[in-house]
Protein backbone atom coordinates (compact mmCIF):
# COMPACT_ATOMS: atom_id res chain seq x y z
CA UNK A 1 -2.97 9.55 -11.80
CA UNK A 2 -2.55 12.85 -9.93
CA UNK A 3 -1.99 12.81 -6.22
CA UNK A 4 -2.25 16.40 -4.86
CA UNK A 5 0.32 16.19 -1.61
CA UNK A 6 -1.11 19.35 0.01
CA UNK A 7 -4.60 18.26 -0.01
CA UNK A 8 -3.54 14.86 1.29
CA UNK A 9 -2.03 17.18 4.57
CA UNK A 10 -4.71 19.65 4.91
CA UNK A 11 -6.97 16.73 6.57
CA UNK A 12 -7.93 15.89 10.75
CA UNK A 13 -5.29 15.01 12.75
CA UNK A 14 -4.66 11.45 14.14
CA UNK A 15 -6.28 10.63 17.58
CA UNK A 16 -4.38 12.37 20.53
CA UNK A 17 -3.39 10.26 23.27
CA UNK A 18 -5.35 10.18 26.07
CA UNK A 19 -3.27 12.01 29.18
CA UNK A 20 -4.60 15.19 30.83
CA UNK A 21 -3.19 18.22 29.01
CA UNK A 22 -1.27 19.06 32.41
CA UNK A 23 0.92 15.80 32.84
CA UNK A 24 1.09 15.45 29.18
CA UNK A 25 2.96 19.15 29.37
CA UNK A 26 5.32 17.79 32.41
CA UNK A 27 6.21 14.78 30.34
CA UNK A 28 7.00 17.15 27.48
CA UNK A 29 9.21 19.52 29.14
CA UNK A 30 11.19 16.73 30.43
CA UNK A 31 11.74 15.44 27.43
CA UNK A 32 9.57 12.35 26.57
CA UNK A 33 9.48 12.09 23.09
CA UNK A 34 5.89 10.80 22.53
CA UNK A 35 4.69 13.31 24.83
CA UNK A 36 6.24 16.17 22.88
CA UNK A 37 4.78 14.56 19.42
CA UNK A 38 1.55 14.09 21.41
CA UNK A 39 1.74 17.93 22.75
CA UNK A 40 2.41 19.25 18.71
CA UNK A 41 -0.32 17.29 17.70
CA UNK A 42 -2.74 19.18 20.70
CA UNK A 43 -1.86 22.52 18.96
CA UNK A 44 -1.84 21.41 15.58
CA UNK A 45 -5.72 20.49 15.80
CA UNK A 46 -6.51 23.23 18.60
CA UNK A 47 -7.24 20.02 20.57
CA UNK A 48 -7.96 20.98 24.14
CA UNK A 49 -5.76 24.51 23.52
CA UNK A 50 -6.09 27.43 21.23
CA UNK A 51 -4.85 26.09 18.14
CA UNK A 52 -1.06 27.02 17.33
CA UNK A 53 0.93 26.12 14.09
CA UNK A 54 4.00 27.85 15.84
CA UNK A 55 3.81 25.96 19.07
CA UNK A 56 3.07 22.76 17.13
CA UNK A 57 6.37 23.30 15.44
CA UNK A 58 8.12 23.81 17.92
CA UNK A 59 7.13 20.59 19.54
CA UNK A 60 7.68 18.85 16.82
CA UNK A 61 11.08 19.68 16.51
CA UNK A 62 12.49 18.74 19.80
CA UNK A 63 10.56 15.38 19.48
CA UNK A 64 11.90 15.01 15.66
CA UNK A 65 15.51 15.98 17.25
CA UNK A 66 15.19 12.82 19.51
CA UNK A 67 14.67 10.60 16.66
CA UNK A 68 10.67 10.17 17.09
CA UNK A 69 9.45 9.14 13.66
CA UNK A 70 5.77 10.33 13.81
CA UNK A 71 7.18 13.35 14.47
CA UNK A 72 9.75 13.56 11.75
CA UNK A 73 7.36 12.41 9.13
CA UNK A 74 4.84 15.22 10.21
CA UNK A 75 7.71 17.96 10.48
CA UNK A 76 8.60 16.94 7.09
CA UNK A 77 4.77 17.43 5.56
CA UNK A 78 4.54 20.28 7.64
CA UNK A 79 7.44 21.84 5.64
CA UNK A 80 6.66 20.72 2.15
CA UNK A 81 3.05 21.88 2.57
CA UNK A 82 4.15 25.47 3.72
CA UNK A 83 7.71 26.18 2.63
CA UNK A 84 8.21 28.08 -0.43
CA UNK A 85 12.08 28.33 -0.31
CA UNK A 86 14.46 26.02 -1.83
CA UNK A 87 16.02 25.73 1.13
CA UNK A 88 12.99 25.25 3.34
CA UNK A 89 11.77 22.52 0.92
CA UNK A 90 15.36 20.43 0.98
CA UNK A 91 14.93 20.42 4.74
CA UNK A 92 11.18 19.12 4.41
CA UNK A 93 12.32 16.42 1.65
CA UNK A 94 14.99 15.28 3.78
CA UNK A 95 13.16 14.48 7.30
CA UNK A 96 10.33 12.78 5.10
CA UNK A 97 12.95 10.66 3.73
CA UNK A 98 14.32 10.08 7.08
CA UNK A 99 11.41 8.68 8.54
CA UNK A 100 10.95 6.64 5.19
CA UNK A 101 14.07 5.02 5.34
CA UNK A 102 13.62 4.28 8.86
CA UNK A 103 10.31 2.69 8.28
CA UNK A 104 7.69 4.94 9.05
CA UNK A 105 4.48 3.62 7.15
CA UNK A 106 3.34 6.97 6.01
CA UNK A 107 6.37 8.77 5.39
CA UNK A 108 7.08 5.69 2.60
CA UNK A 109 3.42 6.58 1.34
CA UNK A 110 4.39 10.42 0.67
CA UNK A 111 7.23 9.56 -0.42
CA UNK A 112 5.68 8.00 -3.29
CA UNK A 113 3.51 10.67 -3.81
CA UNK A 114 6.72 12.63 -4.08
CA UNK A 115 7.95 10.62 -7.02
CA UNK A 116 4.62 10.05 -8.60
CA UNK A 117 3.17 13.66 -8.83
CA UNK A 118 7.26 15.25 -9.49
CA UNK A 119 7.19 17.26 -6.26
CA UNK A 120 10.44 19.51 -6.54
CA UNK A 121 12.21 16.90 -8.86
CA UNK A 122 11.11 15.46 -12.43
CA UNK A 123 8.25 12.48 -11.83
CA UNK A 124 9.44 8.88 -11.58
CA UNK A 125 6.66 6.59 -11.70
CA UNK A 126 9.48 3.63 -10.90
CA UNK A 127 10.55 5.16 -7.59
CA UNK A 128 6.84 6.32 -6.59
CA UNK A 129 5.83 2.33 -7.29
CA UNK A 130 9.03 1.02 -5.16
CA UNK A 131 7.68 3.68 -1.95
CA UNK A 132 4.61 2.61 -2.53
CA UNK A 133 5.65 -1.05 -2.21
CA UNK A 134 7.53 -0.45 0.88
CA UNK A 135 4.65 1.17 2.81
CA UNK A 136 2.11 -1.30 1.68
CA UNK A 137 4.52 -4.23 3.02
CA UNK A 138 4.77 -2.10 6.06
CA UNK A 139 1.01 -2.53 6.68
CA UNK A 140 -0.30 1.07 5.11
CA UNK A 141 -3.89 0.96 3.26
CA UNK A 142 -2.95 3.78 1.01
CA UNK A 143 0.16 2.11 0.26
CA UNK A 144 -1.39 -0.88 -0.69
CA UNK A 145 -4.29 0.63 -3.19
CA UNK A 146 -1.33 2.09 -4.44
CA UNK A 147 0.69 -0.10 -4.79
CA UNK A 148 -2.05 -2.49 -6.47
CA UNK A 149 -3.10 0.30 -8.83
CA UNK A 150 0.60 0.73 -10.34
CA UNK A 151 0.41 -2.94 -10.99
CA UNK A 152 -3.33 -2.97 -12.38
CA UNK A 153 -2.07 0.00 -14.85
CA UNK A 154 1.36 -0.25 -15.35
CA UNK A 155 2.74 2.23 -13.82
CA UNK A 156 6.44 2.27 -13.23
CA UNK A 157 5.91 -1.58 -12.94
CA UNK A 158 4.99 -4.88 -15.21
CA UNK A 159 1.12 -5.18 -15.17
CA UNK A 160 -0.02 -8.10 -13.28
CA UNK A 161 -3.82 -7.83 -12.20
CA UNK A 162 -3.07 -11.24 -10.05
CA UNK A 163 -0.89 -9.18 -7.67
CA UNK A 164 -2.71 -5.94 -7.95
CA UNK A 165 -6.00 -8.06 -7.01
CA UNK A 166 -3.92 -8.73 -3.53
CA UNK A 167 -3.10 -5.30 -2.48
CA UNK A 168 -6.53 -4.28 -3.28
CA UNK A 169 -8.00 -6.25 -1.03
CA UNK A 170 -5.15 -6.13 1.28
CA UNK A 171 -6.01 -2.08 1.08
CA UNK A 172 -10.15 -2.90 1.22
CA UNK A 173 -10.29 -5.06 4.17
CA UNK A 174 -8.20 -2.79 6.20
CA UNK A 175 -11.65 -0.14 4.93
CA UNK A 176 -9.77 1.43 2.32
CA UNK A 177 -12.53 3.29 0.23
CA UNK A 178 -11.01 3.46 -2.82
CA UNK A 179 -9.45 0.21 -3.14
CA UNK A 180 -13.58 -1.28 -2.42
CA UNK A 181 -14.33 0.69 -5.14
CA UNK A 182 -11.47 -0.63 -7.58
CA UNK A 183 -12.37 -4.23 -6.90
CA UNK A 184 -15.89 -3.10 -7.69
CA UNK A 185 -14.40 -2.32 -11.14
CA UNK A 186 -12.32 -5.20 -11.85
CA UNK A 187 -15.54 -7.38 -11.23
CA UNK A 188 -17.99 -5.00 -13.18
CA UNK A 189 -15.57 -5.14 -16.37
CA UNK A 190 -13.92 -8.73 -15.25
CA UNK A 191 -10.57 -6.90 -15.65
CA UNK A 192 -8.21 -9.69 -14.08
CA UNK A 193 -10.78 -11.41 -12.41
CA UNK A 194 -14.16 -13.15 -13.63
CA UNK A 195 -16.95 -10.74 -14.49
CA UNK A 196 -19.55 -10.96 -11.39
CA UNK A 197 -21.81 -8.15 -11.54
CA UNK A 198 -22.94 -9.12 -7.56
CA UNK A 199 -19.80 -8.53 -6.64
CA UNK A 200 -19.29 -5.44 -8.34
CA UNK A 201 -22.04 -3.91 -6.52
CA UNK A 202 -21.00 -5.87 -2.92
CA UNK A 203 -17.83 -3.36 -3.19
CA UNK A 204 -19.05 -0.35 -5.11
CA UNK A 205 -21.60 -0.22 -1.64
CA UNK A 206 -19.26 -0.70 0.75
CA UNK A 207 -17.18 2.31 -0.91
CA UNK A 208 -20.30 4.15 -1.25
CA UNK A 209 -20.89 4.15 2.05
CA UNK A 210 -17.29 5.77 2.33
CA UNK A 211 -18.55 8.83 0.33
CA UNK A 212 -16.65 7.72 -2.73
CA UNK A 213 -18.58 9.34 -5.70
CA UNK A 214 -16.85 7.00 -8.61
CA UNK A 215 -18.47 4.35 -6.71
CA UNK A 216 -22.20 6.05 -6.63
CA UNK A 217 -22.09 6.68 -9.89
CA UNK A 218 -21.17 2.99 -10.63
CA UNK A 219 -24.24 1.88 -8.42
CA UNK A 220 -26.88 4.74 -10.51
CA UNK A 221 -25.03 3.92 -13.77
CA UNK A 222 -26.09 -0.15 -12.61
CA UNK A 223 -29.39 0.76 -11.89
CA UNK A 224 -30.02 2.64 -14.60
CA UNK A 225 -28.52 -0.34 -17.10
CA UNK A 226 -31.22 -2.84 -15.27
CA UNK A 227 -28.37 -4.64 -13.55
CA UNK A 228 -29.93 -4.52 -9.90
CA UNK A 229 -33.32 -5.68 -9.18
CA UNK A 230 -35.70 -3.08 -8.07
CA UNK A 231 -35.75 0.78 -8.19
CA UNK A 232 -35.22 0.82 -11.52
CA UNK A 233 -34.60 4.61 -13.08
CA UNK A 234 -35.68 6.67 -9.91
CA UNK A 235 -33.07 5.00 -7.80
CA UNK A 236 -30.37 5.10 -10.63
CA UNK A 237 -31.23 8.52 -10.61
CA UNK A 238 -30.77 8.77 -6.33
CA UNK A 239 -27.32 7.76 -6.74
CA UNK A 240 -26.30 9.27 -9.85
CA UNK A 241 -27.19 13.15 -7.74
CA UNK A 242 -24.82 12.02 -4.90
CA UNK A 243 -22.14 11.20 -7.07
CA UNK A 244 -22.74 14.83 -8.74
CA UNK A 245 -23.14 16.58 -5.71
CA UNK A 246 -19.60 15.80 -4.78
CA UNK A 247 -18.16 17.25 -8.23
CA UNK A 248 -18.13 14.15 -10.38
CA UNK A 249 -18.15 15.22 -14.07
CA UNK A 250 -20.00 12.26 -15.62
CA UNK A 251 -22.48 11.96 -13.20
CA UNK A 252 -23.29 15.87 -13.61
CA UNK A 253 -23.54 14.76 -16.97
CA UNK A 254 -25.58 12.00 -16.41
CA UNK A 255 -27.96 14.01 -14.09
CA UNK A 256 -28.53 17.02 -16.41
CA UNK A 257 -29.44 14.74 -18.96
CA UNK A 258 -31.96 13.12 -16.64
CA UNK A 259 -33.35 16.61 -15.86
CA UNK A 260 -33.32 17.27 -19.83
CA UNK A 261 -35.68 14.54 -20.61
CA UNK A 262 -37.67 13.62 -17.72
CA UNK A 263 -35.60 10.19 -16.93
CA UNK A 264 -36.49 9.45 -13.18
CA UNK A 265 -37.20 12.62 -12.53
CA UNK A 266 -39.42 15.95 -13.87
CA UNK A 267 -38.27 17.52 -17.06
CA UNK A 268 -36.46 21.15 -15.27
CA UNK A 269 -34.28 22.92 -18.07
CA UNK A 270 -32.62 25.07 -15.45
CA UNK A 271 -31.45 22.11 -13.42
CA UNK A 272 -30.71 20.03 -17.06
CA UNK A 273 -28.34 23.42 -18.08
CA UNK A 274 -26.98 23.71 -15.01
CA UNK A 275 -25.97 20.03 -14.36
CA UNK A 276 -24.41 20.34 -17.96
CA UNK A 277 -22.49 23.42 -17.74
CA UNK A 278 -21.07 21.93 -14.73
CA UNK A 279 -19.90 18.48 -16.75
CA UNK A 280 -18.94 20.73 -19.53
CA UNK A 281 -16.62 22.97 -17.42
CA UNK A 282 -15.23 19.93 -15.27
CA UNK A 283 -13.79 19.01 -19.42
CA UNK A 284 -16.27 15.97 -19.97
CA UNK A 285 -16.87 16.91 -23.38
CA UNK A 286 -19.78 14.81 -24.06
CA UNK A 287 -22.05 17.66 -22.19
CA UNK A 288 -21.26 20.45 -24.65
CA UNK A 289 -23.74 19.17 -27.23
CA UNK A 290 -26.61 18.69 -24.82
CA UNK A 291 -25.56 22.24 -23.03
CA UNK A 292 -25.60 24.01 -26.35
CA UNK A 293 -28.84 22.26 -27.21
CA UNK A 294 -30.94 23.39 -23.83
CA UNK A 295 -29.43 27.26 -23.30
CA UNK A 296 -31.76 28.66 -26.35
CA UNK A 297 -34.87 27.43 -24.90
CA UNK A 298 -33.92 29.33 -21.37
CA UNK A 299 -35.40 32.43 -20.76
CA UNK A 300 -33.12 35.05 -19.47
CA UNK A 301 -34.42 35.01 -16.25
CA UNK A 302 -34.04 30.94 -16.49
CA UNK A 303 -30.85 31.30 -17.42
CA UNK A 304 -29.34 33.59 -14.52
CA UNK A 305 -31.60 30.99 -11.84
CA UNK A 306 -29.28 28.36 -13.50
CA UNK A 307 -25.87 29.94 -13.30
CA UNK A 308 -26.91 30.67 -9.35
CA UNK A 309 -27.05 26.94 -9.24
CA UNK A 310 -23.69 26.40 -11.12
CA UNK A 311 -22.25 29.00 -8.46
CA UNK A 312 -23.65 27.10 -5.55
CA UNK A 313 -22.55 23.68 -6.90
CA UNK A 314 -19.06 24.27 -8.37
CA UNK A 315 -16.32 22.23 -6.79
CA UNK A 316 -13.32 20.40 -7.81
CA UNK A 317 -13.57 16.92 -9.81
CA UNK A 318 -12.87 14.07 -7.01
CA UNK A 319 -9.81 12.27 -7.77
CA UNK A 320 -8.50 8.58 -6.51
CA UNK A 321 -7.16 8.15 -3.61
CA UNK A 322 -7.39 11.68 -1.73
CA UNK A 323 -9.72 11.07 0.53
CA UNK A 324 -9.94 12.87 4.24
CA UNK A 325 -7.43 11.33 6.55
CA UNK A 326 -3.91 12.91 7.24
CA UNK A 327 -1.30 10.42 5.95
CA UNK A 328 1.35 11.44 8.75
């Protein structure tokens, strides 16, 4: 499990409190707190102003120096996103731990994500689970798909698919994506829970709607199986090209095998090769033999239409649980 920290921060900004910019800016220079947090946050996201990181800092500061935690936290990310120094880092580390230990929801999240992925220190899978814990108790979705997937796996804790059930859909009703889509899982492959294929698809929807591509491909994948009534092949083959349009190796596989031999959809070798070389490079390894298969029967002229597409296509493999919302 791989939880990429920066990419977590480089997301939209929380919703800014609703004050006109001028008496938010008196309250601010007089020293409220939340008005100072609410003023970073206003040139953090260019909301309202010209965007500016310095000015955000700055405001961040004086609220994190009177003990605000939102602001503390977001200092903190702000610092481990952007600091390179040793030094720089320490000070990020430490005002995210701060606002941990004081009880900031979020700050408890990264703070796993600090043990988990070995940020600046070697990984500890028992400390990321114990963060985790803490900011799914304190109410936080993320916390609690994470904390619910350390139990389902194993991870720095005993497995118990009871309890990671709970967090799950602790995590899902509070519209956590990724969570809908695990419960999906656990009822496809009755993993802890009975098998209820119904189910399955109940959550892998709701998750789809979210934009989360493990769960489209589960709904094609269904489709194509026969497992939902109606639509059959053309519709597996609808959901299967979302999930691959968003980077997701085995549904690029899936789809350029679809486009290989005609399966709800015409034969095209260019799209076939390029769906492939896309698997192939994303390291699902199943697509080499189909890939090496198709590029002979290209014509050169074929073949450069299809690397255009590859160009035009490429993007990182989605992982679980970085989705877009900032954390802080």
């Amino acid at each position: 499990m791989r939880l990429v920290l920066a990419l977590l921060l480089a997301a939209p900004a929380p919703a800014i409190e609703m004050r006109s910019p001028e008496a938010l800016l008196v309250a601010a220079t007089a020293g409220d707190a939340e008005a100072q947090y609410q003023q970073a946050m206003r040139y953090a996201a260019g909301s309202g102003v010209k965007a500016d990181q310095t000015a955000a800092n700055d405001w961040f500061i004086k609220a994190a120096q009177q003990g605000h935690l939102g602001a503390t936290a977001k200092l903190g990310c702000r610092i481990l996103e952007w600091g390179t120094k040793p030094e720089e880092r320490a000070v990020g580390h430490s005002l995210l731990e701060r606002a941990a230990e004081a009880g900031h929801p979020a700050a408890q999240f990264l703070r796993g994500t600090v043990y988990d992925e070995g940020v600046d220190r070697r990984a500890d899978p028992k400390a990321a689970f114990l963060w985790y814990e803490r900011s799914a108790r304190s109410g936080n979705a993320r916390g609690q798909a994470l904390t619910g997937f350390c139990l389902w796996k194993g991870l720095g804790v005993k497995k118990d698919a009871a309890k990671a059930r709970r967090w799950f859909t602790a995590s899902a009703d509070a519209g956590q994506g990724h969570a809908q889509f695990l419960l999906g899982v656990m009822a496809e492959e009755g993993d802890g829970v009975p098998k209820d294929l119904a189910k399955a698809l109940e959550w892998y929807r709701l998750a789809a709607a979210q934009g989360i591509p493990m769960a489209q491909f589960r709904i094609g994948r269904m489709y194509g199986r026969g497992q939902i009534r109606g639509g059959g092949v053309p519709e597996s083959f609808v959901w299967l090209r979302k999930s691959a349009e968003q980077g997701y190796p085995e549904a690029q596989y899936s789809v350029g095998l679809a486009f290989q031999h005609g399966r709800g959809v015409p034969a095209n070798a260019v799209e076939a090769y390029a769906w492939l070389f896309l698997a192939e490079e994303a390291g699902y390894r199943d697509a080499a033999e189909p890939l090496s298969q198709g590029e002979p029967r290209l014509s050169a002229k074929d073949l450069e239409a299809a690397r255009g597409l590859v160009a035009r296509r490429r993007r990182p493999a989605p992982l679980m649980f970085k989705d877009a919302k900032d954390p802080c």
